[in-house]
C-alpha atoms as a PDB file:
ATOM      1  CA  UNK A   1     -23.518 233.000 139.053  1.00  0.00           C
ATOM      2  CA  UNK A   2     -24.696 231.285 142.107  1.00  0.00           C
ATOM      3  CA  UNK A   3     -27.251 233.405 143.139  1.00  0.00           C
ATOM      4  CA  UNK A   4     -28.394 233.268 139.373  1.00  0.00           C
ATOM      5  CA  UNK A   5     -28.484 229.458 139.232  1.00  0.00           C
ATOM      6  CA  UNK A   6     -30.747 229.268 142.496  1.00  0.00           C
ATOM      7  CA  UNK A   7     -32.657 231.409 141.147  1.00  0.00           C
ATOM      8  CA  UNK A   8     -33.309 229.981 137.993  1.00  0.00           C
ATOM      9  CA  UNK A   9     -34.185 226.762 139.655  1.00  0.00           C
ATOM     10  CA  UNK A  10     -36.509 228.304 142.439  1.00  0.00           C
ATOM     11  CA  UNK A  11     -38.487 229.999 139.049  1.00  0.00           C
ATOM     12  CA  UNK A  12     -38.505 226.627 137.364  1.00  0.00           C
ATOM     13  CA  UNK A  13     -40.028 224.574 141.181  1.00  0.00           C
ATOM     14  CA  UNK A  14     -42.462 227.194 141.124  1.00  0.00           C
ATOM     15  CA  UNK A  15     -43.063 226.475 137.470  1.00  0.00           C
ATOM     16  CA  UNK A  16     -43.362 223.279 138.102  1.00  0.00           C
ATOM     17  CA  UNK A  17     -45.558 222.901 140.974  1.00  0.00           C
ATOM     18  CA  UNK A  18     -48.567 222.938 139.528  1.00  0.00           C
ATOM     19  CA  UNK A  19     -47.988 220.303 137.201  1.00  0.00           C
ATOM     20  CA  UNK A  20     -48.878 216.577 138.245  1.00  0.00           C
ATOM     21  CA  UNK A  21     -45.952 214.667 139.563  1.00  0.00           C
ATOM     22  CA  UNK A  22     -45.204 210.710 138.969  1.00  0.00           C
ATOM     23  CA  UNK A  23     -47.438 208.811 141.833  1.00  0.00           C
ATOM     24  CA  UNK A  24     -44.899 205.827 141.000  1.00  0.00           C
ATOM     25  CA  UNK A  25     -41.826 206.430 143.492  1.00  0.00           C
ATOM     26  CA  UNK A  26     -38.277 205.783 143.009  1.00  0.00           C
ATOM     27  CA  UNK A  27     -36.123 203.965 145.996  1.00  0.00           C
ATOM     28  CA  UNK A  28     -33.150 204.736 144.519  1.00  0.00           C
ATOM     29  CA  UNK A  29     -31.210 207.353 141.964  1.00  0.00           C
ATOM     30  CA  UNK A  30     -32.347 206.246 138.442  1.00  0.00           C
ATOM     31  CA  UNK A  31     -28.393 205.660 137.666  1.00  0.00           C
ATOM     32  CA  UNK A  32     -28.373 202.724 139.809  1.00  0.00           C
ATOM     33  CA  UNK A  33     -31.506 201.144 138.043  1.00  0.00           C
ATOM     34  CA  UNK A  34     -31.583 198.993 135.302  1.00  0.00           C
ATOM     35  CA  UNK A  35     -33.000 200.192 132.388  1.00  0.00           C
ATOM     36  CA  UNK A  36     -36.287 198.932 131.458  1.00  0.00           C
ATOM     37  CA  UNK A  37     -37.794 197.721 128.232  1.00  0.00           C
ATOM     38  CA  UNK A  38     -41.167 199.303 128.787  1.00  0.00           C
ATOM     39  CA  UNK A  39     -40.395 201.655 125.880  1.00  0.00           C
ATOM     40  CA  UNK A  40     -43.663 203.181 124.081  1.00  0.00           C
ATOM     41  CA  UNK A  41     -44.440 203.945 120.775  1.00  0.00           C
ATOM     42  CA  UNK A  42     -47.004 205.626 119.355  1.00  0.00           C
ATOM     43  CA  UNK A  43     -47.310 203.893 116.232  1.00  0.00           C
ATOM     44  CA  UNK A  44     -50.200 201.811 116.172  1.00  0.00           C
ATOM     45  CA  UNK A  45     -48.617 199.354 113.276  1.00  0.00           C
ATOM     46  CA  UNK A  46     -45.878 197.983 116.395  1.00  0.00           C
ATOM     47  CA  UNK A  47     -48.947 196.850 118.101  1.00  0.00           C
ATOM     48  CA  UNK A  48     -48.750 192.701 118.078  1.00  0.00           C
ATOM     49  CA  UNK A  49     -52.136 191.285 117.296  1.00  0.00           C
ATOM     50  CA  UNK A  50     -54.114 190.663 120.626  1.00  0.00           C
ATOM     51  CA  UNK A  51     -54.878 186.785 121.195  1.00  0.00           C
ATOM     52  CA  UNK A  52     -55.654 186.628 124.940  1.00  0.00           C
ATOM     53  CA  UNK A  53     -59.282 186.327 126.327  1.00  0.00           C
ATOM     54  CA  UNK A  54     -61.024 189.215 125.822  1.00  0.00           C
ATOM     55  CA  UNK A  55     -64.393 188.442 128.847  1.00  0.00           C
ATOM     56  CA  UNK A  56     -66.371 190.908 126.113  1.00  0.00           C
ATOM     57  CA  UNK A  57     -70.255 190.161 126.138  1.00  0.00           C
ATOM     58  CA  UNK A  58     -72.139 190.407 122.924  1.00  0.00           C
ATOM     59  CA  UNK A  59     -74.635 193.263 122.944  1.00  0.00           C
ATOM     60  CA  UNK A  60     -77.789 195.033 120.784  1.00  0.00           C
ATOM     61  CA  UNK A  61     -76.546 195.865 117.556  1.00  0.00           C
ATOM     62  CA  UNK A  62     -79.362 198.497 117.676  1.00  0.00           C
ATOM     63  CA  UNK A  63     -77.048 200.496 120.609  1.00  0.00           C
ATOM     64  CA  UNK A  64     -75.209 203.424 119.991  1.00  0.00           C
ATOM     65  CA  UNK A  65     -71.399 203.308 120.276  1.00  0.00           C
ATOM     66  CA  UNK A  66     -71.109 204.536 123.526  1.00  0.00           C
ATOM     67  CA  UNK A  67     -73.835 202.317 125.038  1.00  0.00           C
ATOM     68  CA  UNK A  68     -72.450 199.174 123.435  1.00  0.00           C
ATOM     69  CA  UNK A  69     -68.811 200.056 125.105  1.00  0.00           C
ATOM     70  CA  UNK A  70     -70.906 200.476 128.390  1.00  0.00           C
ATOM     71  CA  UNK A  71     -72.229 197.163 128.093  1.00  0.00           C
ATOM     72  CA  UNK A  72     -68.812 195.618 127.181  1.00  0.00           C
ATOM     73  CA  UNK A  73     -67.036 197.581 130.126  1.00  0.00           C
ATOM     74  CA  UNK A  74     -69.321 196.805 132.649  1.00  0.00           C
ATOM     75  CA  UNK A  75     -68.164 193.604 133.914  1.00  0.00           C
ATOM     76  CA  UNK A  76     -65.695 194.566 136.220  1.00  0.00           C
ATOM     77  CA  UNK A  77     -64.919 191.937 138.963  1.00  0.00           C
ATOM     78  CA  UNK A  78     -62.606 193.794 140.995  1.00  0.00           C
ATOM     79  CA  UNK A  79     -64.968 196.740 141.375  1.00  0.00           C
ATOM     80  CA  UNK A  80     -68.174 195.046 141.928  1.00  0.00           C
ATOM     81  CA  UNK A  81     -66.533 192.854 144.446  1.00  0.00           C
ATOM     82  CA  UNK A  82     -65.496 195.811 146.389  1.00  0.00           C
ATOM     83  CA  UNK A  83     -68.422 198.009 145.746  1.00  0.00           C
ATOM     84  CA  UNK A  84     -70.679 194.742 146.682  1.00  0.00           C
ATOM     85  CA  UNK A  85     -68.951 194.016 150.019  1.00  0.00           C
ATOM     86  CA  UNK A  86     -69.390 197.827 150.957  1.00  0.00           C
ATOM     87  CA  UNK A  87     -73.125 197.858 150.158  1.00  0.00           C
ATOM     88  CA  UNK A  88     -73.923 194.770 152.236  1.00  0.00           C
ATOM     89  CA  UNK A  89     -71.831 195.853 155.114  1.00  0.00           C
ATOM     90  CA  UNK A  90     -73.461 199.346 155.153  1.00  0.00           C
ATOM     91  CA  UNK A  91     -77.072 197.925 154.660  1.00  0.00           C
ATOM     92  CA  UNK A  92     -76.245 194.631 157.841  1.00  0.00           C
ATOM     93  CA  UNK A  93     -74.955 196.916 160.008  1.00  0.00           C
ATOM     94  CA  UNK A  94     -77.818 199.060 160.073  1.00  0.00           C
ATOM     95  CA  UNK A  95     -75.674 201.849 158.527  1.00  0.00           C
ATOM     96  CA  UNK A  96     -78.327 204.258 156.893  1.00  0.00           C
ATOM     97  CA  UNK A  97     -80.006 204.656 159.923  1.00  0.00           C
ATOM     98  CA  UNK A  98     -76.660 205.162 161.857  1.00  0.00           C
ATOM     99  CA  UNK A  99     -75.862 207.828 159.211  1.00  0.00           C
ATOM    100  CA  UNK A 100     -78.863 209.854 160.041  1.00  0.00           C
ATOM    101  CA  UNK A 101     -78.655 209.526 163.778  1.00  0.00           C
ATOM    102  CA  UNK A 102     -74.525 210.680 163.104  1.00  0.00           C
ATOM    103  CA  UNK A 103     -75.924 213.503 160.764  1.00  0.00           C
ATOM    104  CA  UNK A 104     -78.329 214.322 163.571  1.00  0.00           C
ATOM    105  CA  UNK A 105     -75.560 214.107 166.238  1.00  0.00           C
ATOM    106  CA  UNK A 106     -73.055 216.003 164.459  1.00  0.00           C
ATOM    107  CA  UNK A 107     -75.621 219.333 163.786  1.00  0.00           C
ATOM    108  CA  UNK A 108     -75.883 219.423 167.642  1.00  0.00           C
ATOM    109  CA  UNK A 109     -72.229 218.629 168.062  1.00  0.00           C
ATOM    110  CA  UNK A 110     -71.052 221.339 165.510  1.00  0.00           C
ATOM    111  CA  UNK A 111     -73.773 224.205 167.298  1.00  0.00           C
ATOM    112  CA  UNK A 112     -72.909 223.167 171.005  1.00  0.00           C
ATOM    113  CA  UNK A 113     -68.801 223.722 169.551  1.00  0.00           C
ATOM    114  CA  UNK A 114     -69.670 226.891 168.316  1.00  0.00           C
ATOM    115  CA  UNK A 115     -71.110 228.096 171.068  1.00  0.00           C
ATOM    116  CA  UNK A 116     -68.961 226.562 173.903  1.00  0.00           C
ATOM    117  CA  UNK A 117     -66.079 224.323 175.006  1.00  0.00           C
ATOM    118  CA  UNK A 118     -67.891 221.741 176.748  1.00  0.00           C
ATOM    119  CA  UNK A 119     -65.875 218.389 177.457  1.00  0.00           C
ATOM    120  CA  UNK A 120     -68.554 216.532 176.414  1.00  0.00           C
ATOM    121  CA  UNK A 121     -67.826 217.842 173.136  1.00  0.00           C
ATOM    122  CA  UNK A 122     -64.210 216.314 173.081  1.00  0.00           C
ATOM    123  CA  UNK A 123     -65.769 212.912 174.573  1.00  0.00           C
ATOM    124  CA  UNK A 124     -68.458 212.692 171.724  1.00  0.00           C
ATOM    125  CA  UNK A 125     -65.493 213.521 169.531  1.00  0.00           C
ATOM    126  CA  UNK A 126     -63.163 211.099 170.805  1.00  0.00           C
ATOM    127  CA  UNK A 127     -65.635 208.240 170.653  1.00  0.00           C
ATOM    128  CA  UNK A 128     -66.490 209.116 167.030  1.00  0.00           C
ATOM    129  CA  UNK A 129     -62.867 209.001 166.273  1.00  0.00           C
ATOM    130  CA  UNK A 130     -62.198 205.442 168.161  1.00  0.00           C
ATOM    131  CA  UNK A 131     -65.497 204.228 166.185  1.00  0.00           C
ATOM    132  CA  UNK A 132     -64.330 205.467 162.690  1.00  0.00           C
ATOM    133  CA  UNK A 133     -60.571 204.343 163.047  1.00  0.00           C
ATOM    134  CA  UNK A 134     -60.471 200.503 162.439  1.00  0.00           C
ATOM    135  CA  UNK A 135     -62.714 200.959 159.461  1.00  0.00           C
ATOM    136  CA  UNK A 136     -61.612 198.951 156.113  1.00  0.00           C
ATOM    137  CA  UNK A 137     -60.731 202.121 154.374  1.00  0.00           C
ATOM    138  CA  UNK A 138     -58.615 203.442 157.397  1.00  0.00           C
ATOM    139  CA  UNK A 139     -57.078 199.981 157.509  1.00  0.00           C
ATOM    140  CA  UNK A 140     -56.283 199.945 153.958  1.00  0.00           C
ATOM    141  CA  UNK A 141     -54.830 203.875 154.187  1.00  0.00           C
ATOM    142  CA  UNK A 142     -52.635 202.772 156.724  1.00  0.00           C
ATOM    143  CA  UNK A 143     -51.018 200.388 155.287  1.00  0.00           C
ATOM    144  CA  UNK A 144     -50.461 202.058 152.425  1.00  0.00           C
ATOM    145  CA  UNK A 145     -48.483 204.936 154.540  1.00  0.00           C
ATOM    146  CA  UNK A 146     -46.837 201.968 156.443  1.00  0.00           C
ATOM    147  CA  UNK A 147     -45.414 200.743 152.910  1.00  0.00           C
ATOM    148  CA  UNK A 148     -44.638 204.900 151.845  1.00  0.00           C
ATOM    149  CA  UNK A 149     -44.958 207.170 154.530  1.00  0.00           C
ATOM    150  CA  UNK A 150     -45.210 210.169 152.707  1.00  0.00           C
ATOM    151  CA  UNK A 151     -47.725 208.910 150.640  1.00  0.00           C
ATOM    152  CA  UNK A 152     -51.349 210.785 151.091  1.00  0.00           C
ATOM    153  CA  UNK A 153     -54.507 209.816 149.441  1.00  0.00           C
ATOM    154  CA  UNK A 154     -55.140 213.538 148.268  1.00  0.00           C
ATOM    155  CA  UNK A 155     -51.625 214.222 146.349  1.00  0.00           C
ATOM    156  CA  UNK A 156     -52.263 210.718 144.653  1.00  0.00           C
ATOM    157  CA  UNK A 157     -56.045 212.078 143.699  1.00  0.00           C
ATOM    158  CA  UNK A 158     -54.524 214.668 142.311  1.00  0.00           C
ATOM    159  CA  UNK A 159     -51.924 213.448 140.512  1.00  0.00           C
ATOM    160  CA  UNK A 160     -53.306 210.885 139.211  1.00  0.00           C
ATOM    161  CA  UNK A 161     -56.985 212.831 138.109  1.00  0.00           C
ATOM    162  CA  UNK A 162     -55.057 216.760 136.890  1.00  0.00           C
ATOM    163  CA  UNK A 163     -54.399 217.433 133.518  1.00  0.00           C
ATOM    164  CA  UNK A 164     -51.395 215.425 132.495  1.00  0.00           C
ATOM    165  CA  UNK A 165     -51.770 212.944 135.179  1.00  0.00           C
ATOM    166  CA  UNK A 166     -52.212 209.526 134.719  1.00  0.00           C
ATOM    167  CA  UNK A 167     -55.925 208.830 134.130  1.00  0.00           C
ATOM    168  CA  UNK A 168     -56.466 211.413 131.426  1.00  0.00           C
ATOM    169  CA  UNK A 169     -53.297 209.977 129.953  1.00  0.00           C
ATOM    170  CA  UNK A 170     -54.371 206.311 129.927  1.00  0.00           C
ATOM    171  CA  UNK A 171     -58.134 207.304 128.841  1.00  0.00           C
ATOM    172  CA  UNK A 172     -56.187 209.321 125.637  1.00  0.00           C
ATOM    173  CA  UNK A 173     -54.413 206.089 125.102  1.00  0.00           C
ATOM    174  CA  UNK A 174     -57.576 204.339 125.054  1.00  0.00           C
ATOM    175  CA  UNK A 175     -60.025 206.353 123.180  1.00  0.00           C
ATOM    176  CA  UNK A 176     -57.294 207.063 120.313  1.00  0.00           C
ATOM    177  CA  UNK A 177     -56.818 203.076 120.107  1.00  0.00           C
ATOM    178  CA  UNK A 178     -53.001 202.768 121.059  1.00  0.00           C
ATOM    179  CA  UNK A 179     -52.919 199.564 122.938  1.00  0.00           C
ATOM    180  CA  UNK A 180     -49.146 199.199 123.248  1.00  0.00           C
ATOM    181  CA  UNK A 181     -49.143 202.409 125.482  1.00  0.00           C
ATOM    182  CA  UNK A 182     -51.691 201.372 127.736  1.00  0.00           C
ATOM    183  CA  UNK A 183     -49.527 198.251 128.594  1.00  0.00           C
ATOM    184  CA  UNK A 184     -46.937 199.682 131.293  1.00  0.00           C
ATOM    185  CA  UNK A 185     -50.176 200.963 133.490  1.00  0.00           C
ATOM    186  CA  UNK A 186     -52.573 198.150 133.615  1.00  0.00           C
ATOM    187  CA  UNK A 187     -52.569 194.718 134.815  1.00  0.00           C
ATOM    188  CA  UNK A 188     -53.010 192.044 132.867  1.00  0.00           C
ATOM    189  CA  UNK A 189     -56.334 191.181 132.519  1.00  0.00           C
ATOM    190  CA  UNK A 190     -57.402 194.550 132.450  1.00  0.00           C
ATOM    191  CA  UNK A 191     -54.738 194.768 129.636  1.00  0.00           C
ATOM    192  CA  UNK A 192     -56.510 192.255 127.864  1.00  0.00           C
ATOM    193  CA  UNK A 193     -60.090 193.623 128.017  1.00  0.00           C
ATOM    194  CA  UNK A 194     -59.417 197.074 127.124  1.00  0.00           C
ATOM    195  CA  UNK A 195     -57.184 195.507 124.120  1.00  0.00           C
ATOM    196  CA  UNK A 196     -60.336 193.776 123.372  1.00  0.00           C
ATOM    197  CA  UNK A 197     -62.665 196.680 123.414  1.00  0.00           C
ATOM    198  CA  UNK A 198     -59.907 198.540 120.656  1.00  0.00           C
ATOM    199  CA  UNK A 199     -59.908 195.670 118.269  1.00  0.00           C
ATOM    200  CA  UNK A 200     -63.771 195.307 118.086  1.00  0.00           C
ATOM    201  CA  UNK A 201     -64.109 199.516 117.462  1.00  0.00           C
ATOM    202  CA  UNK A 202     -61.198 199.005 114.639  1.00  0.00           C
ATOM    203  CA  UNK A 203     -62.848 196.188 113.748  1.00  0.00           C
ATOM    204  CA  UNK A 204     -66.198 198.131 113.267  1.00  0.00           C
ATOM    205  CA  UNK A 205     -64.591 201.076 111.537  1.00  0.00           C
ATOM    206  CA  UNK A 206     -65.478 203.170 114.027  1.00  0.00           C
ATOM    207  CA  UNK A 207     -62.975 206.306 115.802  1.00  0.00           C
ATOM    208  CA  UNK A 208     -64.542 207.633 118.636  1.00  0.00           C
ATOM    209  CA  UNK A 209     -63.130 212.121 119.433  1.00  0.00           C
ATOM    210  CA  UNK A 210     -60.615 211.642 121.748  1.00  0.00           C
ATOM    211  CA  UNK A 211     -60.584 215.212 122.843  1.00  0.00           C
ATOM    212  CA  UNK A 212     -61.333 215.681 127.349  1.00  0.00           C
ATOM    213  CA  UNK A 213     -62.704 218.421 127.707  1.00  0.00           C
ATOM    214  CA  UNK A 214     -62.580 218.540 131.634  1.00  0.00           C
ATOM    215  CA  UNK A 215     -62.186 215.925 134.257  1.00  0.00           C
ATOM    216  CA  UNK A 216     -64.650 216.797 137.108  1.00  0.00           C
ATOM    217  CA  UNK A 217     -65.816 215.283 141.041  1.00  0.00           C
ATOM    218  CA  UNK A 218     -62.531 212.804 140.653  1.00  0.00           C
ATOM    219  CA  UNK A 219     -62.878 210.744 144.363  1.00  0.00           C
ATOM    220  CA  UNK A 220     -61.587 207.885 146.016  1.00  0.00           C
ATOM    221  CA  UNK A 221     -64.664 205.738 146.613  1.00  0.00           C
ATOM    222  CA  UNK A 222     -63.342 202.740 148.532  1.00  0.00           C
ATOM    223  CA  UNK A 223     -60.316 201.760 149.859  1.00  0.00           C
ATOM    224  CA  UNK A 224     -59.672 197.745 150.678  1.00  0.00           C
ATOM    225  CA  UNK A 225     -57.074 195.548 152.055  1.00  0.00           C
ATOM    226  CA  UNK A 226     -55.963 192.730 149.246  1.00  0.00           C
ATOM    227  CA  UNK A 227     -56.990 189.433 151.405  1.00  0.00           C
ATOM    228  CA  UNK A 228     -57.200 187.572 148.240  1.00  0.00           C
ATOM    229  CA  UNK A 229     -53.823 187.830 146.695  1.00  0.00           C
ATOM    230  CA  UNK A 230     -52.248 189.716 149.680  1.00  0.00           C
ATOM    231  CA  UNK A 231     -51.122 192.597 147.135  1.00  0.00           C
ATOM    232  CA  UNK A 232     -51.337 195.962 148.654  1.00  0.00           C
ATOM    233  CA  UNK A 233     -54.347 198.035 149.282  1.00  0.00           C
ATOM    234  CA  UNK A 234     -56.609 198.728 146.323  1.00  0.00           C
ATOM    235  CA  UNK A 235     -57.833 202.027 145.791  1.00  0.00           C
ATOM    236  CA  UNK A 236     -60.868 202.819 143.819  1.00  0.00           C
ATOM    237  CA  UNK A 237     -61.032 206.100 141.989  1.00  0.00           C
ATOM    238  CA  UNK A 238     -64.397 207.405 140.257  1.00  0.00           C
ATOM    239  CA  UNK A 239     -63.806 209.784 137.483  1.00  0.00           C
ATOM    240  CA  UNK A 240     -66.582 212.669 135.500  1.00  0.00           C
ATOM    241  CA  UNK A 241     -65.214 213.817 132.236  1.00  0.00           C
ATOM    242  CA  UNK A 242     -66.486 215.364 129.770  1.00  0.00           C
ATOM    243  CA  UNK A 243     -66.116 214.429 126.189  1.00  0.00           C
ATOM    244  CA  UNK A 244     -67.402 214.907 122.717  1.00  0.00           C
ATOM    245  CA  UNK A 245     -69.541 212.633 121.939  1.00  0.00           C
ATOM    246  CA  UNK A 246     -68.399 212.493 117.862  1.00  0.00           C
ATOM    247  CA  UNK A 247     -67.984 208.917 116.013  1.00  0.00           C
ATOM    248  CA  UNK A 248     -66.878 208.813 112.947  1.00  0.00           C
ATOM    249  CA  UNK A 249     -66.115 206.428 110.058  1.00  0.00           C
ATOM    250  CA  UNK A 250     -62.258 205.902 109.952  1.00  0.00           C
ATOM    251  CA  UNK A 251     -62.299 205.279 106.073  1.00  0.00           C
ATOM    252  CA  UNK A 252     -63.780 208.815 105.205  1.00  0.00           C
ATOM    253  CA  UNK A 253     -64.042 210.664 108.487  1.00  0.00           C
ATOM    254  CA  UNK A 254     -68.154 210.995 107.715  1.00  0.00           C
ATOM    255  CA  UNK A 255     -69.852 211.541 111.351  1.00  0.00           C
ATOM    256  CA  UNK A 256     -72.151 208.665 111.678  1.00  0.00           C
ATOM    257  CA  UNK A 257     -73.141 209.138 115.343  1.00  0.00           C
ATOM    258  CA  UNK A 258     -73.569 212.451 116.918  1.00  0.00           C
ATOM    259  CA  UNK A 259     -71.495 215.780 116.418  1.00  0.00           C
ATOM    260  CA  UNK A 260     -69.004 217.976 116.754  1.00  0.00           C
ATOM    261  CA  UNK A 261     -70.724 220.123 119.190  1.00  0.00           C
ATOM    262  CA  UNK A 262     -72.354 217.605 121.343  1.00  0.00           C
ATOM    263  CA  UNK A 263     -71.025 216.822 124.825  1.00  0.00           C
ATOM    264  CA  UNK A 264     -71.110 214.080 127.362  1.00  0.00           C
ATOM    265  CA  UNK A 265     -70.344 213.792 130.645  1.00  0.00           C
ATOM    266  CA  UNK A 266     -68.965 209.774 130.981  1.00  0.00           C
ATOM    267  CA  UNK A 267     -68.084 207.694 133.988  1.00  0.00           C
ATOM    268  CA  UNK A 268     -65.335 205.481 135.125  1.00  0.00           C
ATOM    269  CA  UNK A 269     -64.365 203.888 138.184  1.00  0.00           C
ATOM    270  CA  UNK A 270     -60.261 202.296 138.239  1.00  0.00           C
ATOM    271  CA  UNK A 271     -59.421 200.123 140.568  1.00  0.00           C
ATOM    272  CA  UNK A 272     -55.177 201.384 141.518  1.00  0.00           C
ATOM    273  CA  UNK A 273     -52.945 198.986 143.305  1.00  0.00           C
ATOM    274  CA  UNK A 274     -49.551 199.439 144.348  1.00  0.00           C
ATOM    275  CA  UNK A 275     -46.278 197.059 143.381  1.00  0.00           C
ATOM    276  CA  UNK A 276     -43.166 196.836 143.611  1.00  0.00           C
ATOM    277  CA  UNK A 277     -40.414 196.539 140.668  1.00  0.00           C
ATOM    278  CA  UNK A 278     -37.954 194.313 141.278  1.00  0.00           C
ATOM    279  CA  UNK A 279     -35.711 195.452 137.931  1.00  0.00           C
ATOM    280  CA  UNK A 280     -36.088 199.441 138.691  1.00  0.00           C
ATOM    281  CA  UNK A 281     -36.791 198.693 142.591  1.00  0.00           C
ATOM    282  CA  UNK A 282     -38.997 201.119 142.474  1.00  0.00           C
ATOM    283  CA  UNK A 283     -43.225 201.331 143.519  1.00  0.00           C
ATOM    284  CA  UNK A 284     -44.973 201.420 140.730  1.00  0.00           C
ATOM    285  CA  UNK A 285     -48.686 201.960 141.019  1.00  0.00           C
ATOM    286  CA  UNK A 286     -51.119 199.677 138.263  1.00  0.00           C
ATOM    287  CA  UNK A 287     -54.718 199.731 137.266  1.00  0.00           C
ATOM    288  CA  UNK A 288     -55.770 196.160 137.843  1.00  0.00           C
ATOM    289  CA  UNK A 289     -59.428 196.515 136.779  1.00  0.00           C
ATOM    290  CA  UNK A 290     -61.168 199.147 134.744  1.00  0.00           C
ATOM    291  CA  UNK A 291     -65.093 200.042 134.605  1.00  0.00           C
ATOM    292  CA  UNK A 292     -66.924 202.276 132.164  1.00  0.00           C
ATOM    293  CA  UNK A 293     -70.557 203.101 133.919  1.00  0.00           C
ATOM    294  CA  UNK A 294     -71.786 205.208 130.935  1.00  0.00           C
ATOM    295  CA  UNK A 295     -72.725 209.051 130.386  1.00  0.00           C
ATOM    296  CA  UNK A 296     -75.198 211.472 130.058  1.00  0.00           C
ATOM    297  CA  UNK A 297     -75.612 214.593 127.941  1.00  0.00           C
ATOM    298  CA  UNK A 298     -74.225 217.400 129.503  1.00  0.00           C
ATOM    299  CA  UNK A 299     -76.316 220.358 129.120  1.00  0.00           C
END
């Protein structure tokens, strides 16, 4: 019976193992926790009535659905402060040309390894290494291993980008209109936007397909030590899906804005950072700022 047991569980592991795991991490056994109160429902009617700011700009009435959440989504503090200070510090520093001398260097570094073991190889290796190491991003990934040391920046990719994982989850939340289950992932103003965004499509009369068809060329973009509140490193995750691009009229279900058969391929860049739960003393990873860059017809 054993044997049979073992075996059982090595089939279900294997099972398993493909599926996306939590990125939030337990410190201790979930008996010893208290329980929480972060309890979701998926009816829409528990929902309390949003009343916080909502930092939504007005926009052409002329623009499609999609284009007017664009507009509203854009504004995205977090992001474009990190994104900004990334441009300017690759432009000052003289980084495009660096990138095509590197480019340059590393074709004549990749033949001369091919073809030999020269130690000037190592050297020109070495140096790139010490250069590259004290980066932002490298500062920022090391702290976040110094807080978790088994965390990696690929497993959290993928489990929070693969079917089931938490982005496709939280955009399903979103683009079906269920505010209360959004609430547990995102930080509070970002809480507040998004809440925004639902109640001016409900408002409108307007249900947007909520189907994904695929999630595609999911990165991590930028990576940045928290100087301002001296939270933990903030990751920032760019996301391709593709979606239908169907609105409809919630009072009859009439398509009033593209079709059934017509696909987009949208954008979004989160902005992830890391706390910790005092109640479940556990790590719990948030969205803190959320920013929809638009889409394009995919073809």
């Amino acid at each position: 019976s054993t044997f049979s047991t073992e075996v059982s569980k090595t089939w279900q592991e294997l099972l398993d193992s493909g599926k996306p795991s939590s990125i939030n991490k337990k410190l201790r056994s979930e008996s010893d926790a208290t329980p929480t109160s972060n309890s979701s429902s998926t009816e829409d009617s528990d929902v309390p009535a949003y009343d916080g700011p909502s930092s939504l700009m007005l926009v052409d009435e002329k623009l499609g659905t999609w284009e007017k959440m664009q507009k509203r989504l854009s504004e995205a503090p977090i992001i474009q402060d990190i994104l900004g200070a990334s441009h300017r510090l690759y432009t000052t520093a003289g980084g495009e040309q660096a990138k095509q001398r590197l480019d340059d260097l590393k074709e004549d570094a990749n033949e001369a390894w091919e073809t030999s073991q020269n130690p000037w190889v190592y050297r020109l290796s070495s140096i790139w290494d010490t250069l590259s190491a004290e980066t932002e991003f490298a500062v920022a990934v090391r702290e976040l291993r110094r807080l978790d040391p088994e965390f990696t920046l690929e497993t959290f990719k993928e489990n929070v980008s693969a079917e089931g994982g938490l982005f496709p989850e939280l955009l399903g939340h979103f683009l079906h209109g269920r505010t209360k289950e959004l609430k547990p992932w995102l930080g509070e103003a970002v809480y507040n936007r998004l809440g925004a965004e639902i109640r001016v499509r409900k408002s409108e009369g307007l249900v947007v397909d909520p189907h994904i068809l695929s999630m595609e060329n999911s990165e991590i973009i930028a990576a940045e030590v928290d100087v301002v509140n001296k939270g933990s490193p903030i990751l920032l995750l760019h996301f391709m899906c593709q979606q239908i691009n169907c609105v409809r009229k919630s009072s009859d279900g009439s398509i009033v804005e593209g079709g059934e058969d017509e696909i987009r391929a949208n954008s979004y860049i989160c902005a992830f950072q890391r706390e910790y739960n005092e109640v479940d003393n556990s790590l719990e990873w948030k969205v803190i700022d959320f920013r929809f860059n638009g889409g394009i017809a995919w073809v």
